[in-house]
PDB file of N, CA and C in Angstrom:
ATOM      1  N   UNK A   1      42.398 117.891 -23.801  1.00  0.00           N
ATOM      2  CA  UNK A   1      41.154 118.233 -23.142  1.00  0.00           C
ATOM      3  C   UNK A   1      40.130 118.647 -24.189  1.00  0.00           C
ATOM      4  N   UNK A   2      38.815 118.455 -23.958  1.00  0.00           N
ATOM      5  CA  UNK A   2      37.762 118.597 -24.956  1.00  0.00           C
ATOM      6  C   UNK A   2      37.207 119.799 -24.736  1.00  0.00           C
ATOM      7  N   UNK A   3      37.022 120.126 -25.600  1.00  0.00           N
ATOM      8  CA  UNK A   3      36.650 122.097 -26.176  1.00  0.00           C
ATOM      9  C   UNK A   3      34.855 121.399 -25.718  1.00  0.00           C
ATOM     10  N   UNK A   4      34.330 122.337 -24.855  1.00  0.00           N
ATOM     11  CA  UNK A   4      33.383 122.134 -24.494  1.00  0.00           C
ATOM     12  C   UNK A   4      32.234 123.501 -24.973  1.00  0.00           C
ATOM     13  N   UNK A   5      31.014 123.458 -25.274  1.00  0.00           N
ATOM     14  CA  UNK A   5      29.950 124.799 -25.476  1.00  0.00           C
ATOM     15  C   UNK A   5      28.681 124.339 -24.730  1.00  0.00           C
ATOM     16  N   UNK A   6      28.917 125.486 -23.845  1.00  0.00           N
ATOM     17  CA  UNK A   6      28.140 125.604 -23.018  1.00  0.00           C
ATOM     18  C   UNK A   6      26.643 126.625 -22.892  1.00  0.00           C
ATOM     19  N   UNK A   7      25.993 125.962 -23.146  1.00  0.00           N
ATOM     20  CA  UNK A   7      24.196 126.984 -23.696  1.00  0.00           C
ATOM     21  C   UNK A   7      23.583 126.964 -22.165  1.00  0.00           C
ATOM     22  N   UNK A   8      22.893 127.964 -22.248  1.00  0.00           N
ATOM     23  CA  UNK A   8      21.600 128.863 -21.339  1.00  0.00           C
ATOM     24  C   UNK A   8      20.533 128.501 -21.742  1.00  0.00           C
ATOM     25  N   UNK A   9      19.542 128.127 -20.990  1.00  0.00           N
ATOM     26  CA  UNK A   9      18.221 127.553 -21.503  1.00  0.00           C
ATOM     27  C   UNK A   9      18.055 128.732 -21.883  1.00  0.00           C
ATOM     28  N   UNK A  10      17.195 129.104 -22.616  1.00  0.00           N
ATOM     29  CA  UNK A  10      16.464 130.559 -23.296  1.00  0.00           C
ATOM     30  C   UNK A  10      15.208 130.873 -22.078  1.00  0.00           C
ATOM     31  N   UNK A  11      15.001 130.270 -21.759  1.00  0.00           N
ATOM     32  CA  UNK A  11      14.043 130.258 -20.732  1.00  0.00           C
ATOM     33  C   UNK A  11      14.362 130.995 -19.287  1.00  0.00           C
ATOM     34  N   UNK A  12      15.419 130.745 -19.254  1.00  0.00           N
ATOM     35  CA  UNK A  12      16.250 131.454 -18.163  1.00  0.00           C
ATOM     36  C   UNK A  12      16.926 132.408 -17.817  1.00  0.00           C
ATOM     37  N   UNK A  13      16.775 133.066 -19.520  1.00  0.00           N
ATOM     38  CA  UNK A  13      17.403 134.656 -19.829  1.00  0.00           C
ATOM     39  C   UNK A  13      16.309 135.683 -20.266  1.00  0.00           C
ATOM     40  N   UNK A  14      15.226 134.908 -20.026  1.00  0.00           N
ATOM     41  CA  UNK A  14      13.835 136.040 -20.474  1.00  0.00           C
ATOM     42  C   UNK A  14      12.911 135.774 -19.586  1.00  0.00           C
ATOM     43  N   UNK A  15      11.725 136.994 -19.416  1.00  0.00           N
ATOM     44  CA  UNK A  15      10.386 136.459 -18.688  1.00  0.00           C
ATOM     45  C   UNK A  15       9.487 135.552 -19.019  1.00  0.00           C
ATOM     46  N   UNK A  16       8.722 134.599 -18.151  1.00  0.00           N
ATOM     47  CA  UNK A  16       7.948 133.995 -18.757  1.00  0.00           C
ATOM     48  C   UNK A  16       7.454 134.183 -19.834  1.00  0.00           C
ATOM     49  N   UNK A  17       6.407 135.562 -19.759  1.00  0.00           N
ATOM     50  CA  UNK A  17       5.316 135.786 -21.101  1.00  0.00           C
ATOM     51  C   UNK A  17       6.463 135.572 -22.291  1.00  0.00           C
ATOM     52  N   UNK A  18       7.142 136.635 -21.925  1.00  0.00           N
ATOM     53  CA  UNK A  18       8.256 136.591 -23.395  1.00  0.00           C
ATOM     54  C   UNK A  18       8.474 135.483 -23.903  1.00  0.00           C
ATOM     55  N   UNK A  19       8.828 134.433 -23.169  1.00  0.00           N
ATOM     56  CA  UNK A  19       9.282 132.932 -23.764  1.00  0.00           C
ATOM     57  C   UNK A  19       8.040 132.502 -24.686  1.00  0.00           C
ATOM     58  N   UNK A  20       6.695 132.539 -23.440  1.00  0.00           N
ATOM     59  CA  UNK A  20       5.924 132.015 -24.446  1.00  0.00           C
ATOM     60  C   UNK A  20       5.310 132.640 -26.012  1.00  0.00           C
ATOM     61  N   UNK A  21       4.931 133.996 -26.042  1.00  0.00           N
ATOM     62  CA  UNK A  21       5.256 134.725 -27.245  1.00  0.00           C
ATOM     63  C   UNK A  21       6.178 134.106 -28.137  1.00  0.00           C
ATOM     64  N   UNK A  22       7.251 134.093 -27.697  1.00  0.00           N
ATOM     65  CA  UNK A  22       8.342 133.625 -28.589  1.00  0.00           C
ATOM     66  C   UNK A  22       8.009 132.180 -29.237  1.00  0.00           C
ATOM     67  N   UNK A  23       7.493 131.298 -28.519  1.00  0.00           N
ATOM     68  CA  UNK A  23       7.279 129.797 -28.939  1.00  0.00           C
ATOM     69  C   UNK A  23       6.247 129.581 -29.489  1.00  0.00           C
ATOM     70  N   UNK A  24       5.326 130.462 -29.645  1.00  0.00           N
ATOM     71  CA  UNK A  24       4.039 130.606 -30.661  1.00  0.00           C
ATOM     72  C   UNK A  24       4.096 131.209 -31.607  1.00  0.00           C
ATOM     73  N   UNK A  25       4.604 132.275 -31.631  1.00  0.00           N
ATOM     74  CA  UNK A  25       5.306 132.685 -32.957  1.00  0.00           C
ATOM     75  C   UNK A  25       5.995 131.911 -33.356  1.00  0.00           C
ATOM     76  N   UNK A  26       7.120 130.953 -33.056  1.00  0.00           N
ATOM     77  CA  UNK A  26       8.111 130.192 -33.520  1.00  0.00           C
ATOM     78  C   UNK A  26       7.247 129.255 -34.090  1.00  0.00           C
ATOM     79  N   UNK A  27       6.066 128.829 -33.403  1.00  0.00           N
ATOM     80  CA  UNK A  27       5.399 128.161 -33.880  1.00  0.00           C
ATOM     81  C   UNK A  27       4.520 128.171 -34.751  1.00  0.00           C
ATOM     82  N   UNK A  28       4.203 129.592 -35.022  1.00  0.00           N
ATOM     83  CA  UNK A  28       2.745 129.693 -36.260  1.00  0.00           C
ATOM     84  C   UNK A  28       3.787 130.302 -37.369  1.00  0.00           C
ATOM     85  N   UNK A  29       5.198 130.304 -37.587  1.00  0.00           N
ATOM     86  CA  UNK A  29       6.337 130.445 -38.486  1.00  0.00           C
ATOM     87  C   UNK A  29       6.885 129.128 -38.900  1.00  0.00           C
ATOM     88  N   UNK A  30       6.215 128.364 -37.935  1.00  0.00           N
ATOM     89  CA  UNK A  30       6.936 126.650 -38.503  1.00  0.00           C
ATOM     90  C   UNK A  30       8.440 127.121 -38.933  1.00  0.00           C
ATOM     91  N   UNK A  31       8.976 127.300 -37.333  1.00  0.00           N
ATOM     92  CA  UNK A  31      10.782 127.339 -37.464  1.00  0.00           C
ATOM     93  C   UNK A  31      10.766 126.973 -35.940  1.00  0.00           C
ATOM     94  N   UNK A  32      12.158 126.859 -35.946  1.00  0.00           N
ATOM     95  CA  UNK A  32      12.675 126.129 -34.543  1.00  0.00           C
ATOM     96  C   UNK A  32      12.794 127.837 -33.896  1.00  0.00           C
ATOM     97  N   UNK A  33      12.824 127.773 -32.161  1.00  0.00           N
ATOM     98  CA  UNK A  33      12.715 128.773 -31.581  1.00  0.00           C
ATOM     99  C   UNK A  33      14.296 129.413 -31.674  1.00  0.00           C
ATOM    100  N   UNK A  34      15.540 128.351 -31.979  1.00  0.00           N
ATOM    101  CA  UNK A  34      16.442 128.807 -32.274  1.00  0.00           C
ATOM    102  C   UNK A  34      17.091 129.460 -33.149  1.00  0.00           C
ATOM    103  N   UNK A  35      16.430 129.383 -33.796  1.00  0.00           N
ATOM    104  CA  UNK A  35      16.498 129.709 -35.369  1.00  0.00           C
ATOM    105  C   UNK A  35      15.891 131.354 -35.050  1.00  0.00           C
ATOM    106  N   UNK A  36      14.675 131.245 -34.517  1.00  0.00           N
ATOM    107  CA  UNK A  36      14.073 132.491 -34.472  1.00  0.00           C
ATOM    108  C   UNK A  36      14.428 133.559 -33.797  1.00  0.00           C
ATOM    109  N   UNK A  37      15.390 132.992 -32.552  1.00  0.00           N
ATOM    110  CA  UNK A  37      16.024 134.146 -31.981  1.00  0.00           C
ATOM    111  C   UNK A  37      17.068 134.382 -32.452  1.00  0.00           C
ATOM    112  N   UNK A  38      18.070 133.744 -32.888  1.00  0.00           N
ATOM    113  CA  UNK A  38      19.411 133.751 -33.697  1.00  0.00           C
ATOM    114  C   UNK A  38      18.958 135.375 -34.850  1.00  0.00           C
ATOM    115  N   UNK A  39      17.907 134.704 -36.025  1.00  0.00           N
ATOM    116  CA  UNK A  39      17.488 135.572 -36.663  1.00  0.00           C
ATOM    117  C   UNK A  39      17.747 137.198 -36.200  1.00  0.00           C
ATOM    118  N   UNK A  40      16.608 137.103 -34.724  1.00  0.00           N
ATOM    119  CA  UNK A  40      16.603 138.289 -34.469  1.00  0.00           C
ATOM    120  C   UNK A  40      17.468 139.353 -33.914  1.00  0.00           C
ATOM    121  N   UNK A  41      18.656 138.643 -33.177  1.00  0.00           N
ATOM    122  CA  UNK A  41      20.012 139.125 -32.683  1.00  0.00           C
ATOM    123  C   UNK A  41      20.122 139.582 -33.906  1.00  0.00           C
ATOM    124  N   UNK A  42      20.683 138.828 -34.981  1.00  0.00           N
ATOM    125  CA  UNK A  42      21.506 139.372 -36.224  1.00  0.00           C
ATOM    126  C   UNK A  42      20.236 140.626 -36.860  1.00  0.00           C
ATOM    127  N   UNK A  43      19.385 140.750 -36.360  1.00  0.00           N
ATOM    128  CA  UNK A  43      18.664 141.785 -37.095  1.00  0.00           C
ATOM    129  C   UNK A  43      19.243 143.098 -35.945  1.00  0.00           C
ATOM    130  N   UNK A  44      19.262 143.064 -34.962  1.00  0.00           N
ATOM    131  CA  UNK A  44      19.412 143.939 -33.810  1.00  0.00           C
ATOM    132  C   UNK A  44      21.121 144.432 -34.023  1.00  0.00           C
ATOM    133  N   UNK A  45      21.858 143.426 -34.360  1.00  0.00           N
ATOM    134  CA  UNK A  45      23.015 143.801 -34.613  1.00  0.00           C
ATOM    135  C   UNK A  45      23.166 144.534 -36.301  1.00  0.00           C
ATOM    136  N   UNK A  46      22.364 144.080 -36.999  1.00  0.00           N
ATOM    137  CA  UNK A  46      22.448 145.009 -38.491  1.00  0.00           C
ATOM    138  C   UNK A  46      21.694 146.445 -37.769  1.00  0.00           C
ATOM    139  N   UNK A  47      20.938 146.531 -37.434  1.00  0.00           N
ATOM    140  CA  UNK A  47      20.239 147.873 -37.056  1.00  0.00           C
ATOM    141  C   UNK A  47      21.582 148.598 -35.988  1.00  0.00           C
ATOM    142  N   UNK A  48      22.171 148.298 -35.230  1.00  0.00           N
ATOM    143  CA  UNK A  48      23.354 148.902 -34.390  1.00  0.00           C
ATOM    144  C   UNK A  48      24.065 149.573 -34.879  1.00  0.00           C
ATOM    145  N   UNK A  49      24.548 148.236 -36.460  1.00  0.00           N
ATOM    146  CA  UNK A  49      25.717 148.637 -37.461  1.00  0.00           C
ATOM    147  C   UNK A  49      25.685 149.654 -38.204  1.00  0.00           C
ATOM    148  N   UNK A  50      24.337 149.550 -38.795  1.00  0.00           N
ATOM    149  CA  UNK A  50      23.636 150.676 -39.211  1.00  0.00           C
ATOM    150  C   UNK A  50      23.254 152.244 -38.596  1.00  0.00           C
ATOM    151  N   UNK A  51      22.839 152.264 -37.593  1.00  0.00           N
ATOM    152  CA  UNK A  51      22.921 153.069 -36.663  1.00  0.00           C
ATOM    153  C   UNK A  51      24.596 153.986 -36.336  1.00  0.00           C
ATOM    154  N   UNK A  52      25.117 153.272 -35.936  1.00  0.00           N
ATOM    155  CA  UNK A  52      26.719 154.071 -35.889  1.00  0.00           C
ATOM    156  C   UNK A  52      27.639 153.681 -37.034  1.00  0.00           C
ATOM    157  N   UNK A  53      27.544 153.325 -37.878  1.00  0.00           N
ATOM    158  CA  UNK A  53      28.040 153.359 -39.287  1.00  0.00           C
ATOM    159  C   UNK A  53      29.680 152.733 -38.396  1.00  0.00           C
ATOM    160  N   UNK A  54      28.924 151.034 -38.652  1.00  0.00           N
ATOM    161  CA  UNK A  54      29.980 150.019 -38.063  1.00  0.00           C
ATOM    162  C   UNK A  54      30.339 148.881 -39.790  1.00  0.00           C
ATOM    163  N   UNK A  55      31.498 149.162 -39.518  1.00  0.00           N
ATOM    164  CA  UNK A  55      31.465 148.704 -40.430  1.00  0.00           C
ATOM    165  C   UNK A  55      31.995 146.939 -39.824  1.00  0.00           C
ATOM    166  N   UNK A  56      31.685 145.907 -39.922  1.00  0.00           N
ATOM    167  CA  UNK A  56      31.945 144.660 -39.076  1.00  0.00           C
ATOM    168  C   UNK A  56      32.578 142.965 -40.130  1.00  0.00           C
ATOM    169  N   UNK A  57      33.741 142.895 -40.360  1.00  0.00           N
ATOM    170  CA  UNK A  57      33.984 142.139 -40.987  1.00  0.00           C
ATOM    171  C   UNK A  57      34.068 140.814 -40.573  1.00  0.00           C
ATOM    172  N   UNK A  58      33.738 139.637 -41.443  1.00  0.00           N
ATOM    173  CA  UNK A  58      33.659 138.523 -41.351  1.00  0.00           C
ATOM    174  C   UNK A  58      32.127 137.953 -41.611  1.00  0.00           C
TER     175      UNK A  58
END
């Protein structure tokens, strides 16, 4: 059986305005919007780590 990955439009996990914010910025950064949120998780998760002194391997 085939290992399948299954994505969420981004559109469908945020409010309108937010999306669009997001795609104009993505856009006056000349980067893909995926790229740009990816980025920002991993910034939210260094600030967490940081925050409760996590230490997170891999």
């Amino acid at each position: 059986m085939r290992n399948r990955t299954f994505h969420t439009s981004i559109n469908l996990l945020i409010e309108p305005d937010t999306y669009q914010r997001l795609k104009m910025i993505a856009g006056l950064q000349k980067t893909t919007m995926s790229k740009f949120i990816r980025e920002g998780i991993k910034l939210r998760l260094a600030q967490y780590d940081k925050e409760n002194n996590s230490m997170v391997e891999g």
